[in-house]
C-alpha atoms as a PDB file:
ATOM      1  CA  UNK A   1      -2.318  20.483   4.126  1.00  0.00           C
ATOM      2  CA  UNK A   2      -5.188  21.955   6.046  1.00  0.00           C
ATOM      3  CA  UNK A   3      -8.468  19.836   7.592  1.00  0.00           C
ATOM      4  CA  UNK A   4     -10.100  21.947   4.679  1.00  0.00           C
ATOM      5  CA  UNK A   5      -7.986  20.632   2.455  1.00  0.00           C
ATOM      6  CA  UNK A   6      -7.613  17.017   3.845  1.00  0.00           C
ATOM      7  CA  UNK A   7     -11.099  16.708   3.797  1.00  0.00           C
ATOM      8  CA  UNK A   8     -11.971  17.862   0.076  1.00  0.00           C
ATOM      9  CA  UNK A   9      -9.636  15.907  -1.421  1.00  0.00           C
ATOM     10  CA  UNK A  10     -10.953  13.294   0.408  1.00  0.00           C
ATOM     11  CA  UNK A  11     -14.361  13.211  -0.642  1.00  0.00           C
ATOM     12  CA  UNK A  12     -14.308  13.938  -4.072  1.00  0.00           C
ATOM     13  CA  UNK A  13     -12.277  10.489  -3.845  1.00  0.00           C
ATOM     14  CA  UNK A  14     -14.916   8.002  -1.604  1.00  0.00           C
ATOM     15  CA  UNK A  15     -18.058   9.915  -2.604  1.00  0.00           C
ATOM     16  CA  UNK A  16     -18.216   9.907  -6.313  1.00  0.00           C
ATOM     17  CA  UNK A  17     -17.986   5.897  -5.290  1.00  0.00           C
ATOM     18  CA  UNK A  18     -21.109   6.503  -3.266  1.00  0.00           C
ATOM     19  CA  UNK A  19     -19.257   6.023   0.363  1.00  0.00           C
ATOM     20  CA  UNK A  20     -20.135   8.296   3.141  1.00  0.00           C
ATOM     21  CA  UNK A  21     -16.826   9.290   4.628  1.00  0.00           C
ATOM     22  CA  UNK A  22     -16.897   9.009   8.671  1.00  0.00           C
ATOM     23  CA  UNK A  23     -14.686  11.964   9.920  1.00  0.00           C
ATOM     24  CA  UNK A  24     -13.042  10.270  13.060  1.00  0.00           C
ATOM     25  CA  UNK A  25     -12.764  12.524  15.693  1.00  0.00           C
ATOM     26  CA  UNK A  26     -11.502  11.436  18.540  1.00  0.00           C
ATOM     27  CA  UNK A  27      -8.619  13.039  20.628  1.00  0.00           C
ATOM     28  CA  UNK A  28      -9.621  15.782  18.413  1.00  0.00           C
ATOM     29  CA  UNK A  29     -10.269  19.816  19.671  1.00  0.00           C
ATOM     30  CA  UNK A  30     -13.472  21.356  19.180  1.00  0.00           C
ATOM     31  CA  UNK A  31     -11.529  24.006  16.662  1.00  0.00           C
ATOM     32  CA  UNK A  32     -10.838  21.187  14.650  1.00  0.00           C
ATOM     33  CA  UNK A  33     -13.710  19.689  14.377  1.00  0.00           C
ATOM     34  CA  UNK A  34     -15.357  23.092  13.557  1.00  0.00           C
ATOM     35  CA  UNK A  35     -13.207  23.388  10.692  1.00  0.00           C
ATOM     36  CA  UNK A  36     -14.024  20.313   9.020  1.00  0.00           C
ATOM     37  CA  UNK A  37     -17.913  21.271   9.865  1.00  0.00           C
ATOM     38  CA  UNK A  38     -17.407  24.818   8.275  1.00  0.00           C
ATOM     39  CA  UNK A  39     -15.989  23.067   5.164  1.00  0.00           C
ATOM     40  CA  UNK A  40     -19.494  21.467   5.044  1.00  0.00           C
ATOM     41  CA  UNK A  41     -18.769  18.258   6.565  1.00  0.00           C
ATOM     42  CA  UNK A  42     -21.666  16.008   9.060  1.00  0.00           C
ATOM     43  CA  UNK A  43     -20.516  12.679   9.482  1.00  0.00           C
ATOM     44  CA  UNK A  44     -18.163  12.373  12.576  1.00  0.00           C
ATOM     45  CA  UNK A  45     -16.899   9.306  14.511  1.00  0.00           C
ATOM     46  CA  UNK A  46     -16.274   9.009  18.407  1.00  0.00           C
ATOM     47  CA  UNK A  47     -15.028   5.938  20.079  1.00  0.00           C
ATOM     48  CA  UNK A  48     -15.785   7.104  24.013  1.00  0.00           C
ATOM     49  CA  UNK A  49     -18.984   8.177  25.131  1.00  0.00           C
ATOM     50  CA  UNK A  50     -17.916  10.245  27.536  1.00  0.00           C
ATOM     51  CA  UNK A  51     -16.118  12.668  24.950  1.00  0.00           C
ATOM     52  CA  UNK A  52     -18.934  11.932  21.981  1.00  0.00           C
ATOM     53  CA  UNK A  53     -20.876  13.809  24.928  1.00  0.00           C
ATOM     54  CA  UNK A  54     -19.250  16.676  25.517  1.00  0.00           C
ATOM     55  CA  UNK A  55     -18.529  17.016  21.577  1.00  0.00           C
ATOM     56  CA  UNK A  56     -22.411  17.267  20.985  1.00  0.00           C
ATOM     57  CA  UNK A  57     -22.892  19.628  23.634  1.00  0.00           C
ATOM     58  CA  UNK A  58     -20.766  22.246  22.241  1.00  0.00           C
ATOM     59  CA  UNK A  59     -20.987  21.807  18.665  1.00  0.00           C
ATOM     60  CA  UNK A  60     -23.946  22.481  15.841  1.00  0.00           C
ATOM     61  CA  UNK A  61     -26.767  19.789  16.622  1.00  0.00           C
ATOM     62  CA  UNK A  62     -27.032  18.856  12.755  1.00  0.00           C
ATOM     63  CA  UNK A  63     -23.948  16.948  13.000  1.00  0.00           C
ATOM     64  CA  UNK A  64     -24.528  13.254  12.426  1.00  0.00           C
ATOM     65  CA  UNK A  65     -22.849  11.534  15.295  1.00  0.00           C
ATOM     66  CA  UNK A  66     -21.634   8.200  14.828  1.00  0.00           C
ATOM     67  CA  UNK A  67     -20.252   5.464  18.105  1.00  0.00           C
ATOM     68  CA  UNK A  68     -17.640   3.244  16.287  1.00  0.00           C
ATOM     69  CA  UNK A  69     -16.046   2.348  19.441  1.00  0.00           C
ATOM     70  CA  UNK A  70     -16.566  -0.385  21.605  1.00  0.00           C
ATOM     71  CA  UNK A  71     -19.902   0.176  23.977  1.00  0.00           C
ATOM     72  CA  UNK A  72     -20.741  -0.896  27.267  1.00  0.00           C
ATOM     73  CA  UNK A  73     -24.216  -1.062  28.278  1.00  0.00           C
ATOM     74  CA  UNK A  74     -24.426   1.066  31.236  1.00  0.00           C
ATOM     75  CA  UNK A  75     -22.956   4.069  28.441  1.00  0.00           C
ATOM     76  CA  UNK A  76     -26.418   3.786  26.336  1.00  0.00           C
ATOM     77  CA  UNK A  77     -28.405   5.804  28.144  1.00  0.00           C
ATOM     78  CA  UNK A  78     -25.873   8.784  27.608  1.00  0.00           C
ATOM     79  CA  UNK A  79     -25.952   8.681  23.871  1.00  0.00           C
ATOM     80  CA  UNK A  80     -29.549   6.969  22.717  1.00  0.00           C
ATOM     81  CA  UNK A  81     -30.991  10.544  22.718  1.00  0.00           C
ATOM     82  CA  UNK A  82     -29.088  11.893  19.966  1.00  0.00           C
ATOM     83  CA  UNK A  83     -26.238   9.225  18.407  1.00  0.00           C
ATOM     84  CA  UNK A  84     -27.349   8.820  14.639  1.00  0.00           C
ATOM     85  CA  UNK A  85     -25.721   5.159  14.204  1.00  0.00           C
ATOM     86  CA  UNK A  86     -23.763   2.798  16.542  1.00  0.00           C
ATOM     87  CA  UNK A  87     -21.311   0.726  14.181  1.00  0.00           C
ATOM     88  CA  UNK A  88     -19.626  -1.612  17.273  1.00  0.00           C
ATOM     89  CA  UNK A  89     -22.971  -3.565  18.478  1.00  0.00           C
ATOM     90  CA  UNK A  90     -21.279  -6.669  19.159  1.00  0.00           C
ATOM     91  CA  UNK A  91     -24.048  -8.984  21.592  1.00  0.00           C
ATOM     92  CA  UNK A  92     -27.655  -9.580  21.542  1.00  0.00           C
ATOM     93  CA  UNK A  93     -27.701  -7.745  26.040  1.00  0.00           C
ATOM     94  CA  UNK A  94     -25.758  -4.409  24.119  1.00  0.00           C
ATOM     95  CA  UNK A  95     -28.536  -4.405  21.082  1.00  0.00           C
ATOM     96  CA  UNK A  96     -31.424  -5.240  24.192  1.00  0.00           C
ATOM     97  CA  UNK A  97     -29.972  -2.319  26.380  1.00  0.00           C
ATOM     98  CA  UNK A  98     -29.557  -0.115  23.099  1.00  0.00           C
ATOM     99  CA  UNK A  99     -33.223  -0.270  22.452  1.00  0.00           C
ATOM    100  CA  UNK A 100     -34.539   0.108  25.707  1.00  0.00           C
ATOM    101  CA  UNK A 101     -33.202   3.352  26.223  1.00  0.00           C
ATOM    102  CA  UNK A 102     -34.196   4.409  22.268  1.00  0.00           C
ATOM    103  CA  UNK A 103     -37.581   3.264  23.620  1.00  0.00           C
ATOM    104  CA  UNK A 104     -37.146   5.461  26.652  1.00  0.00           C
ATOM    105  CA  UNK A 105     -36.698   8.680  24.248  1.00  0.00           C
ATOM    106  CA  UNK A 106     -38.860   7.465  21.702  1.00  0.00           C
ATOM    107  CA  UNK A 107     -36.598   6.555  19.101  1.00  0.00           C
ATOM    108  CA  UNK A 108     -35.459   3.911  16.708  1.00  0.00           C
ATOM    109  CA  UNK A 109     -31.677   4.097  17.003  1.00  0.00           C
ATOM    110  CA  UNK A 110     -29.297   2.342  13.449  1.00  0.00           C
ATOM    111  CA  UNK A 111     -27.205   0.283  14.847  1.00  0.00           C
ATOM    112  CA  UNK A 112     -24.526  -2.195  12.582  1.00  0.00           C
ATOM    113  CA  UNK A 113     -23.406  -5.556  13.740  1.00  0.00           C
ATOM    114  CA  UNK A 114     -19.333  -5.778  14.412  1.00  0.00           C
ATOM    115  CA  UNK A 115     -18.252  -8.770  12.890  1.00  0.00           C
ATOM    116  CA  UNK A 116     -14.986 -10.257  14.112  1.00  0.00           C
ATOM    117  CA  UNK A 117     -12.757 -10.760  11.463  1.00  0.00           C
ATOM    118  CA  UNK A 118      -9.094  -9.571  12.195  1.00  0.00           C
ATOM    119  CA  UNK A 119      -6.357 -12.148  13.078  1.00  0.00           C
ATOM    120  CA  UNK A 120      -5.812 -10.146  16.681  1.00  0.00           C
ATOM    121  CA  UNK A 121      -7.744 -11.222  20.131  1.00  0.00           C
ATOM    122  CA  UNK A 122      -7.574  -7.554  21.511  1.00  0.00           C
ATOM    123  CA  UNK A 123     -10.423  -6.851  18.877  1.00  0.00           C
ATOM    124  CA  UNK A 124     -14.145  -6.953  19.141  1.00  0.00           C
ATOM    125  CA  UNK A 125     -17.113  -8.274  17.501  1.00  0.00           C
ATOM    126  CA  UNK A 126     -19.757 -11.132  16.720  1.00  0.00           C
ATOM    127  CA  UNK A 127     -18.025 -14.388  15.086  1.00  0.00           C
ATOM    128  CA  UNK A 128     -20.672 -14.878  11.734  1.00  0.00           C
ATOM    129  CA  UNK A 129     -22.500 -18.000  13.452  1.00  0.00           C
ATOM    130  CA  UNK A 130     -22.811 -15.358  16.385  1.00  0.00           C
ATOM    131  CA  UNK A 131     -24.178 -13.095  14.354  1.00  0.00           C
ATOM    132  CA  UNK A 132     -26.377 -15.777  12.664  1.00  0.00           C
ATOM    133  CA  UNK A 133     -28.020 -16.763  16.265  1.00  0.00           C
ATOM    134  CA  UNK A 134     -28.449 -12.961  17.283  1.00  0.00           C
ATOM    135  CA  UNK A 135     -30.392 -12.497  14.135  1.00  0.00           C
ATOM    136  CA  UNK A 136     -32.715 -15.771  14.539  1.00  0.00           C
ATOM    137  CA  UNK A 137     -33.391 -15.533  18.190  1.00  0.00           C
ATOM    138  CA  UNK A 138     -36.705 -14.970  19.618  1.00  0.00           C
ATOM    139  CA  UNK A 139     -35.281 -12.091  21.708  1.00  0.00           C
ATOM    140  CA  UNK A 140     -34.559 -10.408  18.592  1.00  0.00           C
ATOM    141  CA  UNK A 141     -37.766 -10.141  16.920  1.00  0.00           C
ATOM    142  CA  UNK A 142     -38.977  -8.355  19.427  1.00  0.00           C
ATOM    143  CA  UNK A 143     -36.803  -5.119  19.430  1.00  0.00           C
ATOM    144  CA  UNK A 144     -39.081  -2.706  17.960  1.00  0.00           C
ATOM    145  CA  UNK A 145     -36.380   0.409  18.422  1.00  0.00           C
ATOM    146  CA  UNK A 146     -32.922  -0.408  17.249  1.00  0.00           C
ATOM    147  CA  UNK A 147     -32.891  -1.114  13.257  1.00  0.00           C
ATOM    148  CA  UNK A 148     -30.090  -3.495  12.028  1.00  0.00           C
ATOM    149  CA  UNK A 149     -29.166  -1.199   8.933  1.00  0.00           C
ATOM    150  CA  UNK A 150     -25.346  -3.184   8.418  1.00  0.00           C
ATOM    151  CA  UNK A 151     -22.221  -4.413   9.528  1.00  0.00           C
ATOM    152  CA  UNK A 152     -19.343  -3.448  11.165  1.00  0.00           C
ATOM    153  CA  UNK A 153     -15.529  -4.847  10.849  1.00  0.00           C
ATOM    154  CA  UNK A 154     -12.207  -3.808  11.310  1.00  0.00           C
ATOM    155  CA  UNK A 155      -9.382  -5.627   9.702  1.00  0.00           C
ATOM    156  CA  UNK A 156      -5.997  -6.721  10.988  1.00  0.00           C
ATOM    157  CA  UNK A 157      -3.537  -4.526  11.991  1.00  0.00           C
ATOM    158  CA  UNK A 158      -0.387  -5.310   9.507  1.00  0.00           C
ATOM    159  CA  UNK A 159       0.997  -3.841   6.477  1.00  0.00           C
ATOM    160  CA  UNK A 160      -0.154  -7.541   4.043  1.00  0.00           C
ATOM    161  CA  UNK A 161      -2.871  -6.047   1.919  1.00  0.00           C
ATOM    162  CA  UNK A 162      -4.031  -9.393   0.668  1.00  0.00           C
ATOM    163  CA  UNK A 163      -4.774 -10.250   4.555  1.00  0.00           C
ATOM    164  CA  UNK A 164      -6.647  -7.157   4.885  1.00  0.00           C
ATOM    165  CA  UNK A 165      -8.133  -7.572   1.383  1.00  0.00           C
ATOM    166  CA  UNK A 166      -9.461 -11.068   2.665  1.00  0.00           C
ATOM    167  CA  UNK A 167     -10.811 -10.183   5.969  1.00  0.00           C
ATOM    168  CA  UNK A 168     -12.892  -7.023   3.893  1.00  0.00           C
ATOM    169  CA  UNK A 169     -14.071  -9.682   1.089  1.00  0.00           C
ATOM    170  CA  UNK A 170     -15.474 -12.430   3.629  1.00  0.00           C
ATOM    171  CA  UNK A 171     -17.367  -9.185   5.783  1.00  0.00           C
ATOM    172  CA  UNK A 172     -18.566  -8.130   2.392  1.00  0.00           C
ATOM    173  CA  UNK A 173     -19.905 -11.933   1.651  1.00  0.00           C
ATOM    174  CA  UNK A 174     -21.292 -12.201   4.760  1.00  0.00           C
ATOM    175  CA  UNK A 175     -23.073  -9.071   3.971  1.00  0.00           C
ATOM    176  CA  UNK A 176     -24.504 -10.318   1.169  1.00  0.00           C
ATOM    177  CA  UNK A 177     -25.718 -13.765   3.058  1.00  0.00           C
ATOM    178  CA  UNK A 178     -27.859 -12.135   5.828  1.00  0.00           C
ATOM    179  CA  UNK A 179     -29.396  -9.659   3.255  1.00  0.00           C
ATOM    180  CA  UNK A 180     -30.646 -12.545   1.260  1.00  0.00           C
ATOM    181  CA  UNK A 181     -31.111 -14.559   4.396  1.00  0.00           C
ATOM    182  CA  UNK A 182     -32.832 -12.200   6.807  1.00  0.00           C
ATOM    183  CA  UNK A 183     -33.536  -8.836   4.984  1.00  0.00           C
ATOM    184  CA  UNK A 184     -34.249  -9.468   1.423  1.00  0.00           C
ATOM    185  CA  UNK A 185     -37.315  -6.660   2.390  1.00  0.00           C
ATOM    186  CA  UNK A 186     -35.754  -4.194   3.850  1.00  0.00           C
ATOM    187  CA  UNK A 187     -33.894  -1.379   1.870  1.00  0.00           C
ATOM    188  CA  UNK A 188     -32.080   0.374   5.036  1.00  0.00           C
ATOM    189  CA  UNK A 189     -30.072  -2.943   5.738  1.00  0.00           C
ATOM    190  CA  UNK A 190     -27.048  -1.868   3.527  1.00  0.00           C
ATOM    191  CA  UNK A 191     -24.159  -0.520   4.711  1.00  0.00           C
ATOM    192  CA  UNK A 192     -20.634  -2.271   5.278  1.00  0.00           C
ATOM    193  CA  UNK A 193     -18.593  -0.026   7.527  1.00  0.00           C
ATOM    194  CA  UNK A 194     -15.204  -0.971   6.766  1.00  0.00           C
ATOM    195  CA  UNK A 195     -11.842   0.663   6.048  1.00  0.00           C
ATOM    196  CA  UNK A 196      -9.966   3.586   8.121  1.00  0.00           C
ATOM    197  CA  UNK A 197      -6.765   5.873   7.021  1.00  0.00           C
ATOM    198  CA  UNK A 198      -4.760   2.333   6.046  1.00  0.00           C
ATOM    199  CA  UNK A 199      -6.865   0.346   4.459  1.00  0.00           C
ATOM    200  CA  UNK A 200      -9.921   2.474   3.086  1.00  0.00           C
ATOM    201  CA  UNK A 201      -8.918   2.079  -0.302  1.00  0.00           C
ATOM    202  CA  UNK A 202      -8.813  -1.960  -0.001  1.00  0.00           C
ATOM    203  CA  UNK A 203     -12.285  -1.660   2.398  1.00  0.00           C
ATOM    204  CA  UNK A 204     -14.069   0.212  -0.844  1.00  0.00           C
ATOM    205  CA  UNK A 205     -12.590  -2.073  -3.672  1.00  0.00           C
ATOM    206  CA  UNK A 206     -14.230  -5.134  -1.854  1.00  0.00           C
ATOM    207  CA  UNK A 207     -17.579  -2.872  -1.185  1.00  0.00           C
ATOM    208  CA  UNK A 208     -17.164  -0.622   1.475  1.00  0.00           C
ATOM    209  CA  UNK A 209     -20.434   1.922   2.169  1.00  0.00           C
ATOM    210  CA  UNK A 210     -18.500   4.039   5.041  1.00  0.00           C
ATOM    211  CA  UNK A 211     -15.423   4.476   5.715  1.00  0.00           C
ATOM    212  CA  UNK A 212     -13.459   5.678   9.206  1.00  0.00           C
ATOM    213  CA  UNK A 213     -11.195   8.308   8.711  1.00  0.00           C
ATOM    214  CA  UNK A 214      -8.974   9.941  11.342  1.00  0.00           C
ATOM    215  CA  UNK A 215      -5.647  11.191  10.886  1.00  0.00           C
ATOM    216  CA  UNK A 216      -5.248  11.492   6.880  1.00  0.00           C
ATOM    217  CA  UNK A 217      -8.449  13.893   7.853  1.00  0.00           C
ATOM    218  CA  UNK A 218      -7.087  15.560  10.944  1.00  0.00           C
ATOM    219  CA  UNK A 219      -3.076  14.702  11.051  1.00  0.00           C
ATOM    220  CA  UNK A 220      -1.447  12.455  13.355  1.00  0.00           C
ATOM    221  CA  UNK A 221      -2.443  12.782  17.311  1.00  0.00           C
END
């Protein structure tokens, strides 16, 4: 099937569930990413800044870019001007460095907290009292250009879907704690970015907002 094709099928699935549907497209040609744009698509995923970069250079500048990938600090400054969310902020110095370059440009950048929760040490993320401390601390309150509008997780790599169903439910209880806990006011904290090609059926059964889709979108690398 075509990225056309891929794509539709797609989201008639996750968005008459209310998910938006995160195209990943990294190691992905410009072509292709045009295609999926020309079949109406926005939402697109990059996990390097360098190519998330390039990609916005050359492509239409209504395209919602998304960071899901890990981020060092000294990358901010290349993507505050223009990155619509960052799903992987996983320390309090990333979410400091994220907003003093959104300051710089004079914006308030979305940013969702990556919660640890696969069974695998080469993964990121906050561990939930981490994530706890971030929220309460003093250095926090202060960040008046980064918005805290979710969380982040990614779920073990392995083929036991009651693991992975697991991991998604406690991300999606945790969720539910800091929203009652530290933004029972605020409507834009509300999305759980969870699920990719493997497990994005699982992610939205336990309450998924966004999934990250690469290759049922765009084919194997």
């Amino acid at each position: 099937m075509s990225i056309t094709a891929n794509l539709s099928s797609l989201k008639k699935e996750v968005e008459l569930l209310n998910v938006t549907l995160i195209a990943v497209s990294k190691n992905k040609g410009l072509d292709a990413i045009k295609e999926a744009y020309d079949a109406g698509h926005r939402f697109f995923g990059e996990n390097r800044v360098q190519e998330l970069v390039e990609k916005y250079e050359h492509l239409p500048k209504d395209i919602q870019w998304h960071l899901i990938g890990h981020l060092q600090t000294n990358k901010v400054k290349y993507i505050a001007p223009f990155v619509s969310m960052i799903h992987s902020v996983d320390s309090l110095k990333l979410l400091q460095e994220i907003n003093k370059h959104a300051a710089k440009v004079g914006r308030i950048i979305d940013c969702l907290l990556e919660i640890y929760i696969a069974d695998e040490e080469t993964k990121f993320g906050l561990g939930f009292d981490e994530a706890i401390e971030l929220l309460r601390s003093s250095e926090y309150e202060v960040l008046e250009n980064v918005r805290i509008v979710g969380l982040m997780g990614i779920s073990t790599n392995s083929a036991n879907a009651k693991k992975i169903k697991d991991e998604f439910y406690e991300l999606s209880t945790f969720f539910k704690g800091l929203k009652q806990s530290f933004f029972r006011k605020q409507d834009s904290f509300k999305e759980i970015s969870m699920g990719m090609s493997s497990d994005y059926k699982i992610a939205i059964e336990q309450g998924s907002t966004m999934v990250r889709i690469g290759s049922t979108i765009f084919g194997d690398r």
